[in-house]
N, C-alpha and C. Protein backbone atom coordinates (compact mmCIF):
# COMPACT_ATOMS: atom_id res chain seq x y z
N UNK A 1 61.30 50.14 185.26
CA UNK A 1 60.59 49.86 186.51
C UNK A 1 59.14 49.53 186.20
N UNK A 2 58.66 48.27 186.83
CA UNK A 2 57.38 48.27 186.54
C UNK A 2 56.63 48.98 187.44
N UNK A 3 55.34 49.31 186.96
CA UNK A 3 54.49 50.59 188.22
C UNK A 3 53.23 49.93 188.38
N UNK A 4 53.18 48.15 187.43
CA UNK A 4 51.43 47.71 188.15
C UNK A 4 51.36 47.67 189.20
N UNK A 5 52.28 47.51 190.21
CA UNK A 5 52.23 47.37 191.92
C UNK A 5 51.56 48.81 192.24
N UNK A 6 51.52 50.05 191.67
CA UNK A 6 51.35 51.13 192.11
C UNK A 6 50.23 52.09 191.51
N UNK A 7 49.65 51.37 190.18
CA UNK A 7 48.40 51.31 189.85
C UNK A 7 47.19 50.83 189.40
N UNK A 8 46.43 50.91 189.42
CA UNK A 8 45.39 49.83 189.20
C UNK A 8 45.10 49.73 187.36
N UNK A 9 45.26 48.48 187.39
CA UNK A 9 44.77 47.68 185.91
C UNK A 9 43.97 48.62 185.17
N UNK A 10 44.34 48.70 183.54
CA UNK A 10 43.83 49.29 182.68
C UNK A 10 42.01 49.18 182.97
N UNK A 11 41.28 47.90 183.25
CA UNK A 11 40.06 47.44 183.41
C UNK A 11 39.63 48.35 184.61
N UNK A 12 40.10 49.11 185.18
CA UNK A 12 39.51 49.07 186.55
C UNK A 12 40.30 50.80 186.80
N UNK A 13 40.85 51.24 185.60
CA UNK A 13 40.87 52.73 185.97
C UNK A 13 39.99 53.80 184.80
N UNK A 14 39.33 54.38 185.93
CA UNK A 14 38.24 55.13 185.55
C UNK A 14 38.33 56.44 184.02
N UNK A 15 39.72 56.93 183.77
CA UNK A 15 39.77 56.98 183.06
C UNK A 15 39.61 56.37 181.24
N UNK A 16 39.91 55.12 181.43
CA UNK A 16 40.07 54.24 180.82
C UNK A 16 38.77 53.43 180.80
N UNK A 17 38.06 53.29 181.62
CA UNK A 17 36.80 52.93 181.57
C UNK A 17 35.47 53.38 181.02
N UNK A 18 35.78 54.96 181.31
CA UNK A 18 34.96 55.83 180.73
C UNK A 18 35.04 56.08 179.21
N UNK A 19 36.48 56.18 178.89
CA UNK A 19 36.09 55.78 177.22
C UNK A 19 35.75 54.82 176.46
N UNK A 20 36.00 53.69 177.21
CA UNK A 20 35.73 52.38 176.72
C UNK A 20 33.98 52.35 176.71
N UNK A 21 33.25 52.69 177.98
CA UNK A 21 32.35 52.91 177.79
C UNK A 21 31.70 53.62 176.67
N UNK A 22 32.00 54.82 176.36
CA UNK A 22 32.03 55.97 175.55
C UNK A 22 32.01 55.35 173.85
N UNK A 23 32.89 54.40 173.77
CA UNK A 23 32.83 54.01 172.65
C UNK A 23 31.65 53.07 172.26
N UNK A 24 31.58 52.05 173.04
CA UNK A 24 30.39 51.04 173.14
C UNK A 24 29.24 51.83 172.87
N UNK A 25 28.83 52.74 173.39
CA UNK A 25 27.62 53.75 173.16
C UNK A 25 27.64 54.20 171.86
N UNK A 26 28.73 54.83 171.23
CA UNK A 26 29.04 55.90 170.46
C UNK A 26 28.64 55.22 169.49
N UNK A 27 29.70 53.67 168.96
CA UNK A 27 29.68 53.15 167.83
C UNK A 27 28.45 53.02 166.95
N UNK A 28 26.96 53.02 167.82
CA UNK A 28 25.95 52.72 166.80
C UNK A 28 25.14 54.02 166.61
N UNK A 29 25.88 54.83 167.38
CA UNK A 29 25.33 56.68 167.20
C UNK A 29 26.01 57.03 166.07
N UNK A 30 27.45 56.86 165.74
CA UNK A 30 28.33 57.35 164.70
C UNK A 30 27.74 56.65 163.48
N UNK A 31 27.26 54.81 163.54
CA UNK A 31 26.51 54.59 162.08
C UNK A 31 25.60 55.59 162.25
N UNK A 32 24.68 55.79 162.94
CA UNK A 32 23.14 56.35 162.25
C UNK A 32 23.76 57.95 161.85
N UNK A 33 25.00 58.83 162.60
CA UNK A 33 25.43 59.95 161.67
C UNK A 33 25.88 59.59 160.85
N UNK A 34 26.66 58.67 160.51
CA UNK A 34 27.65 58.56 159.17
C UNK A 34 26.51 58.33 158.05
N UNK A 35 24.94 57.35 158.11
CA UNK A 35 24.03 57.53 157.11
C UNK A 35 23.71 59.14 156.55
N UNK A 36 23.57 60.00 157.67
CA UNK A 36 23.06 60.85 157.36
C UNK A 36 24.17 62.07 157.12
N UNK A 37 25.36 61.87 157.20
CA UNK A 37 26.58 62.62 156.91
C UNK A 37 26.35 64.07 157.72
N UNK A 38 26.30 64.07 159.21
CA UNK A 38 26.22 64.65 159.90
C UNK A 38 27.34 64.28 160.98
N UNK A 39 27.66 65.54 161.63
CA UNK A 39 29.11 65.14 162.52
C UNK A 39 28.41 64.86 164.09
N UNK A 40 29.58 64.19 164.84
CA UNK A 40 28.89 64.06 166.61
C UNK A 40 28.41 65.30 166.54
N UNK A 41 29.57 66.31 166.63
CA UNK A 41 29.27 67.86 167.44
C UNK A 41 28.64 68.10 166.64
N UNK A 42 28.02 68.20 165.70
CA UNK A 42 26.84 68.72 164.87
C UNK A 42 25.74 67.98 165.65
N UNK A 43 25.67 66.61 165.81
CA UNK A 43 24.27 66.35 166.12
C UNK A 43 24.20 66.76 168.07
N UNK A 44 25.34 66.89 168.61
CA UNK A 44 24.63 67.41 170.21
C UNK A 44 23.99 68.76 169.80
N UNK A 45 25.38 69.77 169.30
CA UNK A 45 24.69 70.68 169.11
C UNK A 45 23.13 71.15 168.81
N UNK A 46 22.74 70.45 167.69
CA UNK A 46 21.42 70.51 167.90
C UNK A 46 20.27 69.76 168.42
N UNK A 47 20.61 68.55 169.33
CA UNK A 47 20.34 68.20 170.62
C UNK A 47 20.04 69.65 171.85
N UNK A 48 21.16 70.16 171.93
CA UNK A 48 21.31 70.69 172.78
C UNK A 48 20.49 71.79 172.58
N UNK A 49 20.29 72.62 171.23
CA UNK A 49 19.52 73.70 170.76
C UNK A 49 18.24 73.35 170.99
N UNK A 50 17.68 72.27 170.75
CA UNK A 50 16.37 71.49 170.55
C UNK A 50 15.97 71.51 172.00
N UNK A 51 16.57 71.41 173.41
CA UNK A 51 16.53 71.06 174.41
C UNK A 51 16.23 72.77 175.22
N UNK A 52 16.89 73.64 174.84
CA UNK A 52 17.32 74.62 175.36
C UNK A 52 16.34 75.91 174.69
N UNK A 53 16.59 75.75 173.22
CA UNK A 53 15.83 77.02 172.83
C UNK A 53 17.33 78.19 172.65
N UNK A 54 16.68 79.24 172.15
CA UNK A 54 17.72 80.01 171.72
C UNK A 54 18.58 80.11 172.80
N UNK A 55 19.61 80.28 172.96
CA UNK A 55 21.01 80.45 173.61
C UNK A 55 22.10 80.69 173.41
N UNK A 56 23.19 81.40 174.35
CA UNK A 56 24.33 81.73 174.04
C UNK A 56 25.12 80.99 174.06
N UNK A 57 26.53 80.92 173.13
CA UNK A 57 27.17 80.23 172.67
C UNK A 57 27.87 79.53 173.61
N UNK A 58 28.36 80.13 174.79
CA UNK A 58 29.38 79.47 175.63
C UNK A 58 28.48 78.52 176.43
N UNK A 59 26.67 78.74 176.52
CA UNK A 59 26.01 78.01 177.09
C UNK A 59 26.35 76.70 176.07
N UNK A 60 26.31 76.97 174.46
CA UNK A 60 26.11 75.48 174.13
C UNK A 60 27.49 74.84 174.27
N UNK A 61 28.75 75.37 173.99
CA UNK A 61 29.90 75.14 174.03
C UNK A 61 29.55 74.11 175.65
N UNK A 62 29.29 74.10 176.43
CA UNK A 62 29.34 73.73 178.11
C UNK A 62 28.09 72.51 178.21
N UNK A 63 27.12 72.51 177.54
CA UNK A 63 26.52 71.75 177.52
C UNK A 63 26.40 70.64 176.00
N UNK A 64 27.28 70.88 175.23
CA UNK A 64 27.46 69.92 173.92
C UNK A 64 28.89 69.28 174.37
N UNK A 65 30.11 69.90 175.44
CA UNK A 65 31.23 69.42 175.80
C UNK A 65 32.20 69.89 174.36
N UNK A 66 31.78 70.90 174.19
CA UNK A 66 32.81 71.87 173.00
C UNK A 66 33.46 73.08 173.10
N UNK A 67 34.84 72.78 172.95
CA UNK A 67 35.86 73.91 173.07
C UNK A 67 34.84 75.30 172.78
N UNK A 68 34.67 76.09 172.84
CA UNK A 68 34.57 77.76 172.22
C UNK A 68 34.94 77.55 171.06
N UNK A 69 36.03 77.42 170.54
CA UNK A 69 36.78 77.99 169.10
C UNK A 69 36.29 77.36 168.31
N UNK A 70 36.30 75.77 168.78
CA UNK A 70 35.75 74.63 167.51
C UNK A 70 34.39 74.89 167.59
N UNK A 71 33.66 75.36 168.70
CA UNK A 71 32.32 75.64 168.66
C UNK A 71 31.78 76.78 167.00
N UNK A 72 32.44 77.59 167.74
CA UNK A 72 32.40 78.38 166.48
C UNK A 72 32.40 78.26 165.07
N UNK A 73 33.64 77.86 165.09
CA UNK A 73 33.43 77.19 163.27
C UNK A 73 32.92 76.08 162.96
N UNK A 74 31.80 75.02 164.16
CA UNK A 74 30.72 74.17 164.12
C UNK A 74 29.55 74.78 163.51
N UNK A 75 29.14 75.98 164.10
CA UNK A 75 27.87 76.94 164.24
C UNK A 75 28.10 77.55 162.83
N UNK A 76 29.52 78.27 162.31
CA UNK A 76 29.65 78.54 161.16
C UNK A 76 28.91 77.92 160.07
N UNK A 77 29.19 76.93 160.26
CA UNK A 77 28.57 75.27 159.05
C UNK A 77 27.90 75.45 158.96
N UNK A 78 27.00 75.07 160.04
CA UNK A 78 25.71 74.64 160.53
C UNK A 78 24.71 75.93 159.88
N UNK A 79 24.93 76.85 160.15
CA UNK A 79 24.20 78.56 159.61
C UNK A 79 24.27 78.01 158.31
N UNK A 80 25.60 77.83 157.91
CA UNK A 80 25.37 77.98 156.08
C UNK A 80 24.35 76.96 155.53
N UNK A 81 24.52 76.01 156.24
CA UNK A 81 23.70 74.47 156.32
C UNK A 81 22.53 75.00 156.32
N UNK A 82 22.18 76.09 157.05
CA UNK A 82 20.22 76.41 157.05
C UNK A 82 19.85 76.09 158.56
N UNK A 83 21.09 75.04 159.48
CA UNK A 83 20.76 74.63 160.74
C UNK A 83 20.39 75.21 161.79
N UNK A 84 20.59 76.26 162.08
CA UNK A 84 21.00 77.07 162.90
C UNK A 84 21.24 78.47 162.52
N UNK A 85 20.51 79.45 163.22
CA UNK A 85 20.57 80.90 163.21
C UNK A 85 21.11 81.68 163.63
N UNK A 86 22.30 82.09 163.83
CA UNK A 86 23.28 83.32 165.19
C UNK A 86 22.24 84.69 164.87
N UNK A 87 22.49 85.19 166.61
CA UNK A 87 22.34 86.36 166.06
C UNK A 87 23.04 87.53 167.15
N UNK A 88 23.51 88.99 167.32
CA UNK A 88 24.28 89.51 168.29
C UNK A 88 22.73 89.91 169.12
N UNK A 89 23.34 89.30 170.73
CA UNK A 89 22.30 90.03 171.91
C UNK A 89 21.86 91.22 171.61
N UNK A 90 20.59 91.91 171.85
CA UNK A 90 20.73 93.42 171.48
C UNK A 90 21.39 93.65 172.52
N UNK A 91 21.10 92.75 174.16
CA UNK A 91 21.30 93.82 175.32
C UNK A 91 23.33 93.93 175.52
N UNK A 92 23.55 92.96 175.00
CA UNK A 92 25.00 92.35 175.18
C UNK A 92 25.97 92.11 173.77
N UNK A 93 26.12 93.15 173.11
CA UNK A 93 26.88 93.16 171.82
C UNK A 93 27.88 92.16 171.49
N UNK A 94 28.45 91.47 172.73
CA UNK A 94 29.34 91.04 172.39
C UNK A 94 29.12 89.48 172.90
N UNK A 95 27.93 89.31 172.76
CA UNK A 95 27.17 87.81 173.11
C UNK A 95 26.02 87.37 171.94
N UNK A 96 26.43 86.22 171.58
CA UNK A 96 25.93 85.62 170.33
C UNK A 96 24.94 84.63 170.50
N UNK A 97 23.80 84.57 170.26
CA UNK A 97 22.45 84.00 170.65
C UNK A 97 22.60 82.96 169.00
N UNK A 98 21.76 81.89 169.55
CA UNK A 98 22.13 80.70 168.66
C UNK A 98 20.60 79.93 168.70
N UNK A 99 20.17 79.76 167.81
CA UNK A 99 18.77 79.02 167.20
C UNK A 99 18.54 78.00 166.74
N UNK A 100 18.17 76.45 166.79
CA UNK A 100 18.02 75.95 165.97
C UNK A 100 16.80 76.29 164.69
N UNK A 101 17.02 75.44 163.72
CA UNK A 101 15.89 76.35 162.64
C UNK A 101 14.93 74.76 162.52
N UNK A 102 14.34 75.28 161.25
CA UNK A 102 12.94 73.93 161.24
C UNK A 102 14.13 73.17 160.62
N UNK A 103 15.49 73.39 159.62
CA UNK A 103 15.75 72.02 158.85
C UNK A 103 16.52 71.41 160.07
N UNK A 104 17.29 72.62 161.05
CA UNK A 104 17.61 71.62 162.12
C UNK A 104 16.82 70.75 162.71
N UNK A 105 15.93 71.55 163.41
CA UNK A 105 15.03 70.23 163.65
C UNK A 105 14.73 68.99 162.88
N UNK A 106 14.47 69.29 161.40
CA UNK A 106 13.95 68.45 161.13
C UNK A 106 15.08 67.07 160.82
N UNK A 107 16.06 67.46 160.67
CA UNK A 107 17.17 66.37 160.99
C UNK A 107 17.11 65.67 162.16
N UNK A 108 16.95 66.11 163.28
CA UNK A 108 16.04 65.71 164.71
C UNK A 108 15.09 65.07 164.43
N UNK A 109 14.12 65.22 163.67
CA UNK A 109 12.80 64.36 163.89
C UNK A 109 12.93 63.33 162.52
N UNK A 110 13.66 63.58 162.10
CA UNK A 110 14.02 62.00 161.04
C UNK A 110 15.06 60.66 161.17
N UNK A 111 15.84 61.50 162.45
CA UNK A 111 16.81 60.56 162.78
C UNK A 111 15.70 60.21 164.54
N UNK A 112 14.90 60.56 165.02
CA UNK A 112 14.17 60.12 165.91
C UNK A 112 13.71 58.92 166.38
N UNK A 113 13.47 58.33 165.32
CA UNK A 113 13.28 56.80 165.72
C UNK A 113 14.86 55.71 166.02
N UNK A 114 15.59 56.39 164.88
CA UNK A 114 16.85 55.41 164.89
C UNK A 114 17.71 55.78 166.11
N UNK A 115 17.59 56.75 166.70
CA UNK A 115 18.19 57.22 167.98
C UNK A 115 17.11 56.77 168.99
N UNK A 116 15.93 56.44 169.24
CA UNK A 116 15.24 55.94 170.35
C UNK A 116 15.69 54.20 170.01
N UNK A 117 15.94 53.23 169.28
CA UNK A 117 16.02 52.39 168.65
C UNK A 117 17.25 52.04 169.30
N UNK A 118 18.47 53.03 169.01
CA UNK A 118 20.01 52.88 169.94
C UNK A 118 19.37 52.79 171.42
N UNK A 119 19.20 53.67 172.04
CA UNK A 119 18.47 54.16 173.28
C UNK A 119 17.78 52.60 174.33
N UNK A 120 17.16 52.69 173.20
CA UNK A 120 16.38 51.28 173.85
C UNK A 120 16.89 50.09 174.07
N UNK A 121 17.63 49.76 173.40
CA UNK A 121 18.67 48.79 173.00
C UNK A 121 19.42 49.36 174.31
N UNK A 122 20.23 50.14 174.42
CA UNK A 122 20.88 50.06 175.96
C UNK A 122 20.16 50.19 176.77
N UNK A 123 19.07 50.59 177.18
CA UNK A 123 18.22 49.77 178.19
C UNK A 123 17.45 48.78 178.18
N UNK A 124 17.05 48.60 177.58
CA UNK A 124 16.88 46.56 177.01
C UNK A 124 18.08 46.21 177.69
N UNK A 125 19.21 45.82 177.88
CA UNK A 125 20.55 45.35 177.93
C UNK A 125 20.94 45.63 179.86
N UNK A 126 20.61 46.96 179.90
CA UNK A 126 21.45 46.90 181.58
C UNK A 126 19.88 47.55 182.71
N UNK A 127 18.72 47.52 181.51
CA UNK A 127 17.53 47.76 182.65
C UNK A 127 17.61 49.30 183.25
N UNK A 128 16.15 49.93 182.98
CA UNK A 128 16.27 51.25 183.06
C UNK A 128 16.80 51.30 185.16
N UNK A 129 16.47 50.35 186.14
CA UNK A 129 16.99 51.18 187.10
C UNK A 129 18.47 51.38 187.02
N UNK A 130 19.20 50.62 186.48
CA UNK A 130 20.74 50.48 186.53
C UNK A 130 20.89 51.36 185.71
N UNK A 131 20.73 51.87 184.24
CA UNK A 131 20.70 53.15 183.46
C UNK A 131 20.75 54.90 184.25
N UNK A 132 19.35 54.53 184.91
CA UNK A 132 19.16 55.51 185.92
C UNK A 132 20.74 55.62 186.94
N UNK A 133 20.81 54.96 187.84
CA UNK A 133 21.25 54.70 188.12
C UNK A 133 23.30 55.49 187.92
N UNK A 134 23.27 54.63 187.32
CA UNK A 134 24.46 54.80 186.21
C UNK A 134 24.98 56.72 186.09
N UNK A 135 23.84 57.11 184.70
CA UNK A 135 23.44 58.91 184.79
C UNK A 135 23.65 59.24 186.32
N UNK A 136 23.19 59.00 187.36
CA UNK A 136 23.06 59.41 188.53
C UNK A 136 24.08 59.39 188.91
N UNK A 137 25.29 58.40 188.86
CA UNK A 137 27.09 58.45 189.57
C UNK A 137 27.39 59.29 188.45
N UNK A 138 27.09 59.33 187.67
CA UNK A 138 27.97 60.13 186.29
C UNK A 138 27.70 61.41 186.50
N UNK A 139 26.23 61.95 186.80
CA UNK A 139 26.06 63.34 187.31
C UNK A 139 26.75 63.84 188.94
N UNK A 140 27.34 62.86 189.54
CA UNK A 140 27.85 63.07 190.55
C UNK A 140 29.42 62.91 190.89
N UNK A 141 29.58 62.38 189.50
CA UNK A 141 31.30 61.91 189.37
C UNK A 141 31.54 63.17 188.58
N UNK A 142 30.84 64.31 188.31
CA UNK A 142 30.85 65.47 187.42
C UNK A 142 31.10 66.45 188.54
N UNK A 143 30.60 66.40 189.54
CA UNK A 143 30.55 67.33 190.62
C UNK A 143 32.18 67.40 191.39
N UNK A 144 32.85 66.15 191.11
CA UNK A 144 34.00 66.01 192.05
C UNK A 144 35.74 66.86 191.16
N UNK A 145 35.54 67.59 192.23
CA UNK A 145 36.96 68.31 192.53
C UNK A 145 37.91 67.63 192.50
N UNK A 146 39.13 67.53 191.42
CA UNK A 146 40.09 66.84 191.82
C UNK A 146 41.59 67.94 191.94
């Protein structure tokens, strides 16, 4: 049975759109990690550390878009790496506070230009109101209940 009568074209469903998008973005983020042999979830993560300041884990897990579990043995690395510091809450034993360190950062501030460089380049291309724009349905297509 065919079912295009009953759903809409690969081009035009939002699932499918959003990764396609996703990739277009990604592809020249993944060269500038693959130079520096650093993983995605390694570099939100410390995006996200850099942004936030010390925090608990399920905070970064929610704001890097990472399982818990894989979070974990991300942060594992990353510690041995020098990246990142765990440490147990005093007030909450069973809550794990998370740091970036200076070499994290400083992986941040060397890949800085080549990530404003991507950055710019997609707004060069669709113009910061449509960018804006854009973030703005995406922060609101986040909100919806399905």
């Amino acid at each position: 049975m065919n079912t295009q009568s009953h759903t809409k074209s690969t081009s035009r469903s939002l699932p499918i759109a959003l990764l396609r998008a996703r990739e277009t973005i990604m592809a020249p983020i993944r060269d500038m990690l693959q130079d520096i042999q650093i993983s995605e979830q390694k570099w939100r993560v410390l995006r996200v550390l850099d942004e936030l300041g010390e925090v608990e884990q399920s905070a970064i897990a929610k704001e890097a878009c990472l399982l818990l579990p894989s979070l974990t043995r991300i942060l594992r690395s990353m510690e041995a790496d020098g990246q990142v510091t765990r440490r147990q809450d005093s007030q909450d034993k069973r809550r794990t506070m998370v740091m970036i360190t200076d070499a994290g950062r400083q992986i941040l501030k060397d890949n800085l230009q080549a990530s404003l460089a991507i950055s710019n380049s997609i707004e060069a291309q669709m113009g910061r109101e449509k960018l804006d724009e854009l973030l703005d349905l995406l922060e609101e297509l986040q909100a919806v209940k399905v």
